[in-house]
C-alpha atoms as a PDB file:
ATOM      1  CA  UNK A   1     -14.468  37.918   9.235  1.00  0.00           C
ATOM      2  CA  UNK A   2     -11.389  36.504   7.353  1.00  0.00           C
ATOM      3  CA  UNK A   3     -11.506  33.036   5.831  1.00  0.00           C
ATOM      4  CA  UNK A   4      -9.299  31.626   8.635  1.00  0.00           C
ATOM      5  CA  UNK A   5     -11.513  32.982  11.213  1.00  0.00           C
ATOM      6  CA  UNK A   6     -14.965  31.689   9.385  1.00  0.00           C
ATOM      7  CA  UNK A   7     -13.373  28.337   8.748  1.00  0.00           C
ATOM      8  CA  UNK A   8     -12.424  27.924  12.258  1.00  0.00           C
ATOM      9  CA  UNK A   9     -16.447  29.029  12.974  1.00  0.00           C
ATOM     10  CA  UNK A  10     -17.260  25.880  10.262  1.00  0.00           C
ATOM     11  CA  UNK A  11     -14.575  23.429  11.768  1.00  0.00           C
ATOM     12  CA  UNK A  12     -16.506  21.562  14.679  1.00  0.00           C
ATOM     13  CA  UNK A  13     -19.555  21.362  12.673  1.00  0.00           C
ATOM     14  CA  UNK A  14     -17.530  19.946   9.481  1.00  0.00           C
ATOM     15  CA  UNK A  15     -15.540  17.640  11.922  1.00  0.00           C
ATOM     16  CA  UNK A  16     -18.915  16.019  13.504  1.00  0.00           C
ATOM     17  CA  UNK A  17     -20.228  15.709   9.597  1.00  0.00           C
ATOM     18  CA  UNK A  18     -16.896  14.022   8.740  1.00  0.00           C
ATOM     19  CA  UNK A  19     -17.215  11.715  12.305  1.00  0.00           C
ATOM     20  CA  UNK A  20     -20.542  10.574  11.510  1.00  0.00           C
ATOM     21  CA  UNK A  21     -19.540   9.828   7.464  1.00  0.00           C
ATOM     22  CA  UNK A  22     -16.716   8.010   8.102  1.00  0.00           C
ATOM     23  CA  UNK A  23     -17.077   6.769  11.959  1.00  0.00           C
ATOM     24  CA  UNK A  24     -13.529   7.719  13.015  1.00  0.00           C
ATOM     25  CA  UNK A  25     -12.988  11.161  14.413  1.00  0.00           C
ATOM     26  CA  UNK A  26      -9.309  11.321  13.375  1.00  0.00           C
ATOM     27  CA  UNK A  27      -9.980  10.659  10.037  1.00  0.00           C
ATOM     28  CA  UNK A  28     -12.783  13.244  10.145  1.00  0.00           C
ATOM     29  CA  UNK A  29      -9.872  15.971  11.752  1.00  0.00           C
ATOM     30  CA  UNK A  30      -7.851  14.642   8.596  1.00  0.00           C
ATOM     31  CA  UNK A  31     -10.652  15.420   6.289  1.00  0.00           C
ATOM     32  CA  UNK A  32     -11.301  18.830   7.625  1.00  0.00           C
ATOM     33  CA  UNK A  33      -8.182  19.766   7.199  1.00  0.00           C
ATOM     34  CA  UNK A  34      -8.111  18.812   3.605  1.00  0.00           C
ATOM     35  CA  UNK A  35     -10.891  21.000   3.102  1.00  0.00           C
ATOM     36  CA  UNK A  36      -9.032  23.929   4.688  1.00  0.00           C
ATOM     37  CA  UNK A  37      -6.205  23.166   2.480  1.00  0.00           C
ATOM     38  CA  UNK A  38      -8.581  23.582  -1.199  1.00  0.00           C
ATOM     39  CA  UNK A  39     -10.752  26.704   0.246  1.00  0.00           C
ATOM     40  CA  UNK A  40      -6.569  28.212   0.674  1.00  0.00           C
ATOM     41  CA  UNK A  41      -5.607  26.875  -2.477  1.00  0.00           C
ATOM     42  CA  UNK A  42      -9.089  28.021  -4.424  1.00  0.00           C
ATOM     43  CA  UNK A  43      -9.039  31.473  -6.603  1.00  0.00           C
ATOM     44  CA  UNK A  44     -12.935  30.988  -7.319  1.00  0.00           C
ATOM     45  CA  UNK A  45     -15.385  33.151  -5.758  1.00  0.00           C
ATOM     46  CA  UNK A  46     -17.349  31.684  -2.281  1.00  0.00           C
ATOM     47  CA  UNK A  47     -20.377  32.835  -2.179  1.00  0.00           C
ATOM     48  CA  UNK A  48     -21.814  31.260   0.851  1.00  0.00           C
ATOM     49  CA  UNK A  49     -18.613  28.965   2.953  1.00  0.00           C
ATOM     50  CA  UNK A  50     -20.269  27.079   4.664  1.00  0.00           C
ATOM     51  CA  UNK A  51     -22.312  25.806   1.669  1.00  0.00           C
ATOM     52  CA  UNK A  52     -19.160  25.346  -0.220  1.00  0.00           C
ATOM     53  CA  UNK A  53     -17.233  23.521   2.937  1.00  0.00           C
ATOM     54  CA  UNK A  54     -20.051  21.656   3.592  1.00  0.00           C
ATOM     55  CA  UNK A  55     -19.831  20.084   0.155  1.00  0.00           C
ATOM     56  CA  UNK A  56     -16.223  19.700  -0.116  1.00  0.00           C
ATOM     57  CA  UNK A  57     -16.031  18.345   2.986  1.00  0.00           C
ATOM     58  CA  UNK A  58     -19.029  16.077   1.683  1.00  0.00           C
ATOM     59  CA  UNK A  59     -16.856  15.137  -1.637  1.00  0.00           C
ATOM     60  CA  UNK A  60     -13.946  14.046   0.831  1.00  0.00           C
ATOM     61  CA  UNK A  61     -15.860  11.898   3.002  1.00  0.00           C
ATOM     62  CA  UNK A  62     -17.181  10.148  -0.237  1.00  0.00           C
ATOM     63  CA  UNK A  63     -13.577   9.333  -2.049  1.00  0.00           C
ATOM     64  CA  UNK A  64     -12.552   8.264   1.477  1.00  0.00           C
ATOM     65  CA  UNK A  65     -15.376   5.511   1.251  1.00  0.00           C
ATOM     66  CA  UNK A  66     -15.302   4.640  -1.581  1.00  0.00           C
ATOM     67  CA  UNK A  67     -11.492   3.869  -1.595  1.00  0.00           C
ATOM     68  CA  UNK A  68     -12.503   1.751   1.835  1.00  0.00           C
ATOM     69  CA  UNK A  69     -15.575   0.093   0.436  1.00  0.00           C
ATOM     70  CA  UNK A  70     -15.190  -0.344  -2.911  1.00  0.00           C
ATOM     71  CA  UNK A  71     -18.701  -0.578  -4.561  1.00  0.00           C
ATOM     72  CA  UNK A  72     -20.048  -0.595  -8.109  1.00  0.00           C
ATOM     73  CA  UNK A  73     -21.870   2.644  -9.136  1.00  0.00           C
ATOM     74  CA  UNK A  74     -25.652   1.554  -9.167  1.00  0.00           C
ATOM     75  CA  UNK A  75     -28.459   3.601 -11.687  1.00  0.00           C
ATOM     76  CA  UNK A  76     -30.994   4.847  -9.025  1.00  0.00           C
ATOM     77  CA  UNK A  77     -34.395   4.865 -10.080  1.00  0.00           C
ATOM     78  CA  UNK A  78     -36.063   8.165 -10.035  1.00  0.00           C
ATOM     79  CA  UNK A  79     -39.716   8.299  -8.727  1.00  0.00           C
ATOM     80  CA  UNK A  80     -41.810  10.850  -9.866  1.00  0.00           C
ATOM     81  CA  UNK A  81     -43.945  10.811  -6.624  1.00  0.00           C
ATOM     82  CA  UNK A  82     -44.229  12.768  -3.836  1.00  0.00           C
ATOM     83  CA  UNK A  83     -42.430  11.995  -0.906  1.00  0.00           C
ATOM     84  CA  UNK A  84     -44.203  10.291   1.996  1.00  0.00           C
ATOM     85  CA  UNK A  85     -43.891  11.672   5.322  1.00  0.00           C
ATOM     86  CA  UNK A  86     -41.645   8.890   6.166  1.00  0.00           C
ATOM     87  CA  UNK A  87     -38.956  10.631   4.100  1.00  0.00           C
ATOM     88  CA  UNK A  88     -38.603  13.405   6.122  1.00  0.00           C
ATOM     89  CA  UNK A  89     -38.190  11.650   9.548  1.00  0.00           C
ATOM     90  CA  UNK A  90     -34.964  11.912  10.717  1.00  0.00           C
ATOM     91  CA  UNK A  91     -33.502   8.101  12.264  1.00  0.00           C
ATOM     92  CA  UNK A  92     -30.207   8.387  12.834  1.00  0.00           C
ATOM     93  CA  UNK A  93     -29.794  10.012  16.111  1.00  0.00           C
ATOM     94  CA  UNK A  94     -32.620   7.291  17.589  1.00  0.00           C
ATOM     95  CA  UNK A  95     -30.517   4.389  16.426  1.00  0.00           C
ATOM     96  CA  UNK A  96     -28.010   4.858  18.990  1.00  0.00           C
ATOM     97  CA  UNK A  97     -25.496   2.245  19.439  1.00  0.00           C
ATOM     98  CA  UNK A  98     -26.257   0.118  16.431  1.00  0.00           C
ATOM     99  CA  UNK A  99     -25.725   3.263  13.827  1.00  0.00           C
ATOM    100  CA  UNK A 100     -22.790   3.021  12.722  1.00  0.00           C
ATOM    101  CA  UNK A 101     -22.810  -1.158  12.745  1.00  0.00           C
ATOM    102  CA  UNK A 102     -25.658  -0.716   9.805  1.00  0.00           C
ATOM    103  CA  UNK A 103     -23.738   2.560   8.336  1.00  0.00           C
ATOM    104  CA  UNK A 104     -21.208  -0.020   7.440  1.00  0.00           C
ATOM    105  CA  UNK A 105     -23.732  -1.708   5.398  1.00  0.00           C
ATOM    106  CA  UNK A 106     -24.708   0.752   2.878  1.00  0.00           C
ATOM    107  CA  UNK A 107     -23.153   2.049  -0.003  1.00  0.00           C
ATOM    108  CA  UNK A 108     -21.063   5.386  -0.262  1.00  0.00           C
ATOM    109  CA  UNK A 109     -23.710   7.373  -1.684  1.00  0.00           C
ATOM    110  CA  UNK A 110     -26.369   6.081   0.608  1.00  0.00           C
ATOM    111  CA  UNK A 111     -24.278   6.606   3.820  1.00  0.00           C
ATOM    112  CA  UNK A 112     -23.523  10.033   2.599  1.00  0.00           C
ATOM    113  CA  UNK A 113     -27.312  10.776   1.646  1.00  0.00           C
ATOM    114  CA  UNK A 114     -28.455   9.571   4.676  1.00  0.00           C
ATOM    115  CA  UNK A 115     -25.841  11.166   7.635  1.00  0.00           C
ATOM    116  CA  UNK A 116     -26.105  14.220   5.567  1.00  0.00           C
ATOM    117  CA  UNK A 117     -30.006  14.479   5.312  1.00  0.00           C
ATOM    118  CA  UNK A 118     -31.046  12.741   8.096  1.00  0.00           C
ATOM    119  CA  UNK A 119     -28.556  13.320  10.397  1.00  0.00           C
ATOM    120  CA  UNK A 120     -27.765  17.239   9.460  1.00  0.00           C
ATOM    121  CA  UNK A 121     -30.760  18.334   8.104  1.00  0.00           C
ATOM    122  CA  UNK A 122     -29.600  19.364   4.836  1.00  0.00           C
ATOM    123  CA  UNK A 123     -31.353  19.868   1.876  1.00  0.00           C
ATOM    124  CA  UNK A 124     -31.618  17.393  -0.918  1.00  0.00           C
ATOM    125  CA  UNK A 125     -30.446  19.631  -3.533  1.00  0.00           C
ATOM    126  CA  UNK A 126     -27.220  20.358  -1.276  1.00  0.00           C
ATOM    127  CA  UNK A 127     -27.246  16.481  -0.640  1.00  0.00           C
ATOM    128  CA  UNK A 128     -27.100  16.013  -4.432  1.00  0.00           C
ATOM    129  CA  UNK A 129     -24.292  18.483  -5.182  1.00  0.00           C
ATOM    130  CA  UNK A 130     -22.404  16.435  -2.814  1.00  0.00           C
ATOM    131  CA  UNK A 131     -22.889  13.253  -4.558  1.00  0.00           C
ATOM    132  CA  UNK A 132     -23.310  14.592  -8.258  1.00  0.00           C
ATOM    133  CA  UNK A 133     -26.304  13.742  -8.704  1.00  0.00           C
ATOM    134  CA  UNK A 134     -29.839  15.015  -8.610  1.00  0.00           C
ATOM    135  CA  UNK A 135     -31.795  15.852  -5.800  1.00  0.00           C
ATOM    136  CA  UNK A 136     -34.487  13.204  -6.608  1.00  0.00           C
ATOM    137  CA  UNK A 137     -31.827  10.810  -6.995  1.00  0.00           C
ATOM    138  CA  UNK A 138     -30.269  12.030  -4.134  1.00  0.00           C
ATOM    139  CA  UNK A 139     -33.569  11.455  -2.312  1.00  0.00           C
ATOM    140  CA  UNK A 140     -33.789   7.739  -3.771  1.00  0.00           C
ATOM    141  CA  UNK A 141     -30.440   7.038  -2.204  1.00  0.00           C
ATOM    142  CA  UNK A 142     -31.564   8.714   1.534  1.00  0.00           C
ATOM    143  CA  UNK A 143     -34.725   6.607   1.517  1.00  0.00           C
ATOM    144  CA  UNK A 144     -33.010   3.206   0.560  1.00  0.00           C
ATOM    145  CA  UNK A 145     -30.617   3.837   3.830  1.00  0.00           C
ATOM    146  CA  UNK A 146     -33.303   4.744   5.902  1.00  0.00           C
ATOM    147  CA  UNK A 147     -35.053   1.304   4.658  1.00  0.00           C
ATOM    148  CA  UNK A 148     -32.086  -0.181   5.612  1.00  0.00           C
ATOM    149  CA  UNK A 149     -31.527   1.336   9.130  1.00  0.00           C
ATOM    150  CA  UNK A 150     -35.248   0.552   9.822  1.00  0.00           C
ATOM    151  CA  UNK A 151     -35.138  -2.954   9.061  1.00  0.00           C
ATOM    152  CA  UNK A 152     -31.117  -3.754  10.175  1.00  0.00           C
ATOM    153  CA  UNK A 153     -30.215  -7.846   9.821  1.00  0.00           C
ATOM    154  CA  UNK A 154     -29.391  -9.992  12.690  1.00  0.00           C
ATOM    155  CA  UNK A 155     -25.964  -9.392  12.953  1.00  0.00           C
ATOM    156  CA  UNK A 156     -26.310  -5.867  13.625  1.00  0.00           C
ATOM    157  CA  UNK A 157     -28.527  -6.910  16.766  1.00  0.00           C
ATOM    158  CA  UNK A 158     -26.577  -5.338  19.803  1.00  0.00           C
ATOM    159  CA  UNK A 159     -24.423  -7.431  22.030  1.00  0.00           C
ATOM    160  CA  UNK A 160     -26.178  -8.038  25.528  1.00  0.00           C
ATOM    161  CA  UNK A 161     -23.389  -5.596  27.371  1.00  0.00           C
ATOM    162  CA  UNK A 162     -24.468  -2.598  24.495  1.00  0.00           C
ATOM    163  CA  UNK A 163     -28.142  -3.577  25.234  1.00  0.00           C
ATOM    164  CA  UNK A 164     -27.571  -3.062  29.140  1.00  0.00           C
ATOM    165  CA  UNK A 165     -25.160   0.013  28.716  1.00  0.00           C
ATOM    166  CA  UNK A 166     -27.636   1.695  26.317  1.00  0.00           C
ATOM    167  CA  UNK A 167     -30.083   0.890  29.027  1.00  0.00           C
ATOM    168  CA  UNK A 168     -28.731   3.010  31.616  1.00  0.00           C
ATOM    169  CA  UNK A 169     -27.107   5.910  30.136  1.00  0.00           C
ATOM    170  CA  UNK A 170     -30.848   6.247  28.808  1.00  0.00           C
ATOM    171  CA  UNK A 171     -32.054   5.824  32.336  1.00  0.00           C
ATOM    172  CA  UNK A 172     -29.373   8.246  33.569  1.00  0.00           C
ATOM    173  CA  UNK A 173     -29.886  10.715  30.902  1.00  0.00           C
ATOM    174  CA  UNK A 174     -33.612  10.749  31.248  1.00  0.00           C
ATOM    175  CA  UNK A 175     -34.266   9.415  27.617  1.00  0.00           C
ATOM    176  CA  UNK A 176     -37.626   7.811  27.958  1.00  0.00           C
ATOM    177  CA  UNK A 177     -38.516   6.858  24.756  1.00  0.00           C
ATOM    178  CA  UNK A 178     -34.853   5.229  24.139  1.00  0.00           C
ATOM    179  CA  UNK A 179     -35.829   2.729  27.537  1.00  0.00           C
ATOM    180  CA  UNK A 180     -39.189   2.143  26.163  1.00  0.00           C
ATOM    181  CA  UNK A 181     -37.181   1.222  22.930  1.00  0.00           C
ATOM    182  CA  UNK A 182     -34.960  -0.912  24.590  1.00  0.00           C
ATOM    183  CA  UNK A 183     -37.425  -2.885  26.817  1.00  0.00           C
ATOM    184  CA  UNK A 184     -39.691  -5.964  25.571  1.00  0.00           C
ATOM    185  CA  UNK A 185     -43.534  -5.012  26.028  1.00  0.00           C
ATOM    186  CA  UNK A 186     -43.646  -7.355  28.700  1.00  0.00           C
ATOM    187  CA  UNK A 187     -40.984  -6.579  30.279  1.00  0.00           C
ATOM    188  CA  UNK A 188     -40.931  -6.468  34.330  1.00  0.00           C
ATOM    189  CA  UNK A 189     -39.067  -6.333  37.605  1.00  0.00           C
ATOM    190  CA  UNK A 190     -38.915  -8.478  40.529  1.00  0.00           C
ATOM    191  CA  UNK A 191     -36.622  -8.727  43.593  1.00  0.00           C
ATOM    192  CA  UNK A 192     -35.283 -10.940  45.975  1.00  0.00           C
ATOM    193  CA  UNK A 193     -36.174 -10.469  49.323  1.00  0.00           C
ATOM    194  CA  UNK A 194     -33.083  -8.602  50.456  1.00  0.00           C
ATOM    195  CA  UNK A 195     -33.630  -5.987  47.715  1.00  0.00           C
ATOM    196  CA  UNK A 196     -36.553  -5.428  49.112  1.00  0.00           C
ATOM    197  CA  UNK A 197     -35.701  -5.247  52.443  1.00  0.00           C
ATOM    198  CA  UNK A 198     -32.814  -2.938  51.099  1.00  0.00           C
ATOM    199  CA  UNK A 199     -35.722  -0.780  49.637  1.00  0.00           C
ATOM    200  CA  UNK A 200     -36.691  -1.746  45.863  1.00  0.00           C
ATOM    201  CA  UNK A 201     -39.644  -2.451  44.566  1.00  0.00           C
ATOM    202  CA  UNK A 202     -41.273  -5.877  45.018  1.00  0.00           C
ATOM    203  CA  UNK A 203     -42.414  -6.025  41.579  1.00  0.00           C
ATOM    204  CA  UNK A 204     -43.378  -3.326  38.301  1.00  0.00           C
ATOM    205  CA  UNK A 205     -45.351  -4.807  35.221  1.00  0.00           C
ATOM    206  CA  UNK A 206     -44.619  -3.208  31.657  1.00  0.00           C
ATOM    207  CA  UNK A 207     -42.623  -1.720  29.535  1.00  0.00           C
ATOM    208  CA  UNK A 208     -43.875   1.860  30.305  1.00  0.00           C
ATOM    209  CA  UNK A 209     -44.288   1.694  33.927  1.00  0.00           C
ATOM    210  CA  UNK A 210     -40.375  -0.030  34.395  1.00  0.00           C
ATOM    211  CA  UNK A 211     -39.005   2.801  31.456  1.00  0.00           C
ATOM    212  CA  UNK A 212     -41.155   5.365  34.013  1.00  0.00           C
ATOM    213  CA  UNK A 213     -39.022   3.892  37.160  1.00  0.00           C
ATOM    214  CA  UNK A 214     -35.584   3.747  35.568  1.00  0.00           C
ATOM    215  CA  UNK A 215     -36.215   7.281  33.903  1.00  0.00           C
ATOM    216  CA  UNK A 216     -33.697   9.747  35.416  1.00  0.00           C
ATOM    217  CA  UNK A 217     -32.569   7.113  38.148  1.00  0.00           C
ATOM    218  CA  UNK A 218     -29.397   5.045  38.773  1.00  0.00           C
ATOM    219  CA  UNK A 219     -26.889   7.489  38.729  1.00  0.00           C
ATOM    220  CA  UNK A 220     -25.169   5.930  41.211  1.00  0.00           C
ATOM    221  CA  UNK A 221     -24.808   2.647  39.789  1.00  0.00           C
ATOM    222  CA  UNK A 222     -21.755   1.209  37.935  1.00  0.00           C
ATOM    223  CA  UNK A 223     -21.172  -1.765  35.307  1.00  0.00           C
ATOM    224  CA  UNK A 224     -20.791  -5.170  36.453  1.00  0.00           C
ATOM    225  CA  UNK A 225     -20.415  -8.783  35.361  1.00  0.00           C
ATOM    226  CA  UNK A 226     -22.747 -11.187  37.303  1.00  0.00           C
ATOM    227  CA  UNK A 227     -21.285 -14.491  36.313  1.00  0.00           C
ATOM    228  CA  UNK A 228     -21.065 -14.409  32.389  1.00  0.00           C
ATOM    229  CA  UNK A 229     -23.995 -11.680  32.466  1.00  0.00           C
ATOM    230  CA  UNK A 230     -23.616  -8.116  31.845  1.00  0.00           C
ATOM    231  CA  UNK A 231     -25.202  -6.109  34.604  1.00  0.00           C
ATOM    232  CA  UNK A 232     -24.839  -3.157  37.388  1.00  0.00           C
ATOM    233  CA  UNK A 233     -24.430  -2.564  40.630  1.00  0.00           C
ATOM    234  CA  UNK A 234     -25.440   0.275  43.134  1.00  0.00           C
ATOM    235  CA  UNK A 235     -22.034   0.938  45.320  1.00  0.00           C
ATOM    236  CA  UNK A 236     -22.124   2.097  48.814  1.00  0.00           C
ATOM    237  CA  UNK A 237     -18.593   3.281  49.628  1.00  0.00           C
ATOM    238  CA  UNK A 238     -16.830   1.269  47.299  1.00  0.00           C
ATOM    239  CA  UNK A 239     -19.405  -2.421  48.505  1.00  0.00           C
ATOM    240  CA  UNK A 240     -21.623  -3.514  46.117  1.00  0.00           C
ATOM    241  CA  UNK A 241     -25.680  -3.619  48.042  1.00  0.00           C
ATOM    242  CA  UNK A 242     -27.827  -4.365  45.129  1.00  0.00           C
ATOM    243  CA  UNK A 243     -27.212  -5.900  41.778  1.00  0.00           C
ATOM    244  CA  UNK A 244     -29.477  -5.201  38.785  1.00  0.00           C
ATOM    245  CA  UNK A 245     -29.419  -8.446  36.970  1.00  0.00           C
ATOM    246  CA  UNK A 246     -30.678  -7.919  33.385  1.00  0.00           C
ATOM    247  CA  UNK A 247     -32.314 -10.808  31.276  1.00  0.00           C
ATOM    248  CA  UNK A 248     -31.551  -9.916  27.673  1.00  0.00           C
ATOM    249  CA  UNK A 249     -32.577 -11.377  24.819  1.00  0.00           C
ATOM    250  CA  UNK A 250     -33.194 -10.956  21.118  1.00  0.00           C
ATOM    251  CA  UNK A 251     -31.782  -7.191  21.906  1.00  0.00           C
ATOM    252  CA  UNK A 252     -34.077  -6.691  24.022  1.00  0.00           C
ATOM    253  CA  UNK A 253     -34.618  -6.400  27.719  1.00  0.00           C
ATOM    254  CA  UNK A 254     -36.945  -8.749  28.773  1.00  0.00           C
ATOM    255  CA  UNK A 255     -36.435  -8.504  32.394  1.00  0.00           C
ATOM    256  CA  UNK A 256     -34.350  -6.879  35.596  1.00  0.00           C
ATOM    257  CA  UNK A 257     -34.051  -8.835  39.180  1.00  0.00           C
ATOM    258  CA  UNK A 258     -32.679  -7.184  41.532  1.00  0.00           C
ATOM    259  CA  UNK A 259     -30.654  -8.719  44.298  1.00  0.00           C
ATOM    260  CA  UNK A 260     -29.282  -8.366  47.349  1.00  0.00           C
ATOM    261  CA  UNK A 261     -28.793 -11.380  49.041  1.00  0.00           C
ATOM    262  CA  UNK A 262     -25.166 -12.622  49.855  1.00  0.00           C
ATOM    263  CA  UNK A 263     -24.638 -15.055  47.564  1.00  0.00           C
ATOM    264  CA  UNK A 264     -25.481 -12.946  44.270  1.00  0.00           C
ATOM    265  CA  UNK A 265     -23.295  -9.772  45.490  1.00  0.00           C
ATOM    266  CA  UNK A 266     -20.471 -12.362  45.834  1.00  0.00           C
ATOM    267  CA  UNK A 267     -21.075 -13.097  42.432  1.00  0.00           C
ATOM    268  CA  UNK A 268     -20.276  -9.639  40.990  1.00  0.00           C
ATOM    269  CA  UNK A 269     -16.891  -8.042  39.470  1.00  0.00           C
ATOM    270  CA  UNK A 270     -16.675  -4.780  38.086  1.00  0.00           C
ATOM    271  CA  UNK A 271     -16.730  -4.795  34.251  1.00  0.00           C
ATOM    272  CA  UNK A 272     -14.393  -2.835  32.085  1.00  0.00           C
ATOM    273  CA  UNK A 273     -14.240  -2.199  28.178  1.00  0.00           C
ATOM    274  CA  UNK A 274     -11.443  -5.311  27.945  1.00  0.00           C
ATOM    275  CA  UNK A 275     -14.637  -7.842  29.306  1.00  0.00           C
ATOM    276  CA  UNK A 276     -16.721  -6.218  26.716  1.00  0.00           C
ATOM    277  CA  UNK A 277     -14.296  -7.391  24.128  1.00  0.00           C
ATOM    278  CA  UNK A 278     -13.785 -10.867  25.843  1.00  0.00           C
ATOM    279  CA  UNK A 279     -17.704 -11.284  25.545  1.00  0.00           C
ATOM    280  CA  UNK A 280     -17.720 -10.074  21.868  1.00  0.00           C
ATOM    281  CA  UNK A 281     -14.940 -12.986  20.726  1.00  0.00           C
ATOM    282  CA  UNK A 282     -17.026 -15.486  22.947  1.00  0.00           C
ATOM    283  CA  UNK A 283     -19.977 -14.479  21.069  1.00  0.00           C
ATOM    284  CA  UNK A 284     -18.353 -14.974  17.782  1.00  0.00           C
ATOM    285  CA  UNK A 285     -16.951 -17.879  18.507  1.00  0.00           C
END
């Protein structure tokens, strides 16, 4: 294979690396390309290219943030213990929406460390040739994002709308343990009595037994505003016939009513990314 053809082979795993770094895909594609541009331009020897692109591409993503978020080289501490088990789990793919919020938070180095290990699997000594450093260091840096990620601060709490989005593509996708993270643990449902006359339940008790219910369901149901609440809808050629009315709070879903009766379908409008981003300056406000 010719280096054109094996960097093509590379490209759409570099690109998603250089997405998740930097959290804008065409400044990933941008990236990428700069690392086409040194493997032409380099009269060394490769011996392994995707090792090498992966740590150019690596390199990039770090100037990139660096020039963005400009922040004082820190000494890391190196441990001379054993990792825990905790270091090896792998968070970011279960943080979903919030990710990149708290990516925002931590420093080059740890953002790098921790898409690259966590996120990619890669080893810490291929992590630390990225960063320049050494693999224990690099392994200091990993774990200090993944503290972070674990414990994120109030402001990266999800907006009610991401809370009830999250909730059914979960639902939809048949992601049970992402609805059991997303529910309270006493979470429940209830109905009016034209839901239930409509055919939902009358009532389900608990986080597990409501993420059981919603697990693979609501396919056919679409995102709605019910007054100033985020919620949605299942259509019946094109009319609304029962409204899933979410109770939200501290990021959590605390409870779902559904609703049929006349008055609360009246209620409902279809919701579209711009009433996402009315909400958001409401919130802030």
């Amino acid at each position: 294979m010719d280096g054109a053809a094996a960097f093509e082979a590379e490209r759409p795993r570099l690109i998603s690396l250089a997405a998740r770094v930097l959290g804008d895909p065409a400044e990933a594609e941008d990236v990428v390309q700069q690392a086409w541009l040194r493997m032409h331009a380099t009269e060394t020897n490769i011996d392994s290219l995707p090792a090498w692109l992966t740590t150019v591409t690596g390199r990039l993503c770090l100037d990139r943030l660096r020039v963005r978020v400009p922040v004082p080289a820190e000494e890391v501490e190196v441990l001379e213990t054993a990792p825990g088990p905790a270091d090896e789990v792998a968070l970011a793919d279960s943080v979903g929406v919030a990710l990149h919020v708290v990516l925002e938070r931590l420093t080059p180095q740890e953002r790098v460390a921790f898409v690259l290990h966590d996120s990619f699997g890669l080893e810490f000594t291929t992590v630390a040739a990225v960063l320049g450093t050494t693999p224990a260091a690099a392994r200091k840096l990993a774990s200090r994002a993944r503290a972070k990620v674990r414990q994120p601060s109030p402001e990266d709490r999800l907006a009610d709308w991401e809370v009830v989005d999250s909730f059914m593509a979960a639902a939809r996708g048949g992601d049970l343990e992402r609805l059991i993270q997303l529910l309270a643990p006493d979470a429940d449902v209830t109905a009016d009595a034209a839901a239930i006359v409509a055919g939902t339940p009358e009532r389900i008790e608990g986080r597990q037994a409501l993420a059981e219910f919603f697990n693979g369901s609501a396919h056919a149901a679409l995102a709605v505003s019910y007054g100033d609440r985020p919620g949605y809808a299942w259509f019946n050629r094109g009319v609304a016939k029962v409204l899933f009315d979410f109770d939200v709070a501290d990021g959590l879903v605390r409870s779902i009513t559904f609703r049929a009766a006349p008055e609360a379908l009246g209620r409902i409008t279809r919701r579209t990314a711009i009433d996402r981003s009315i909400t958001d300056a409401k919130d802030e406000s």
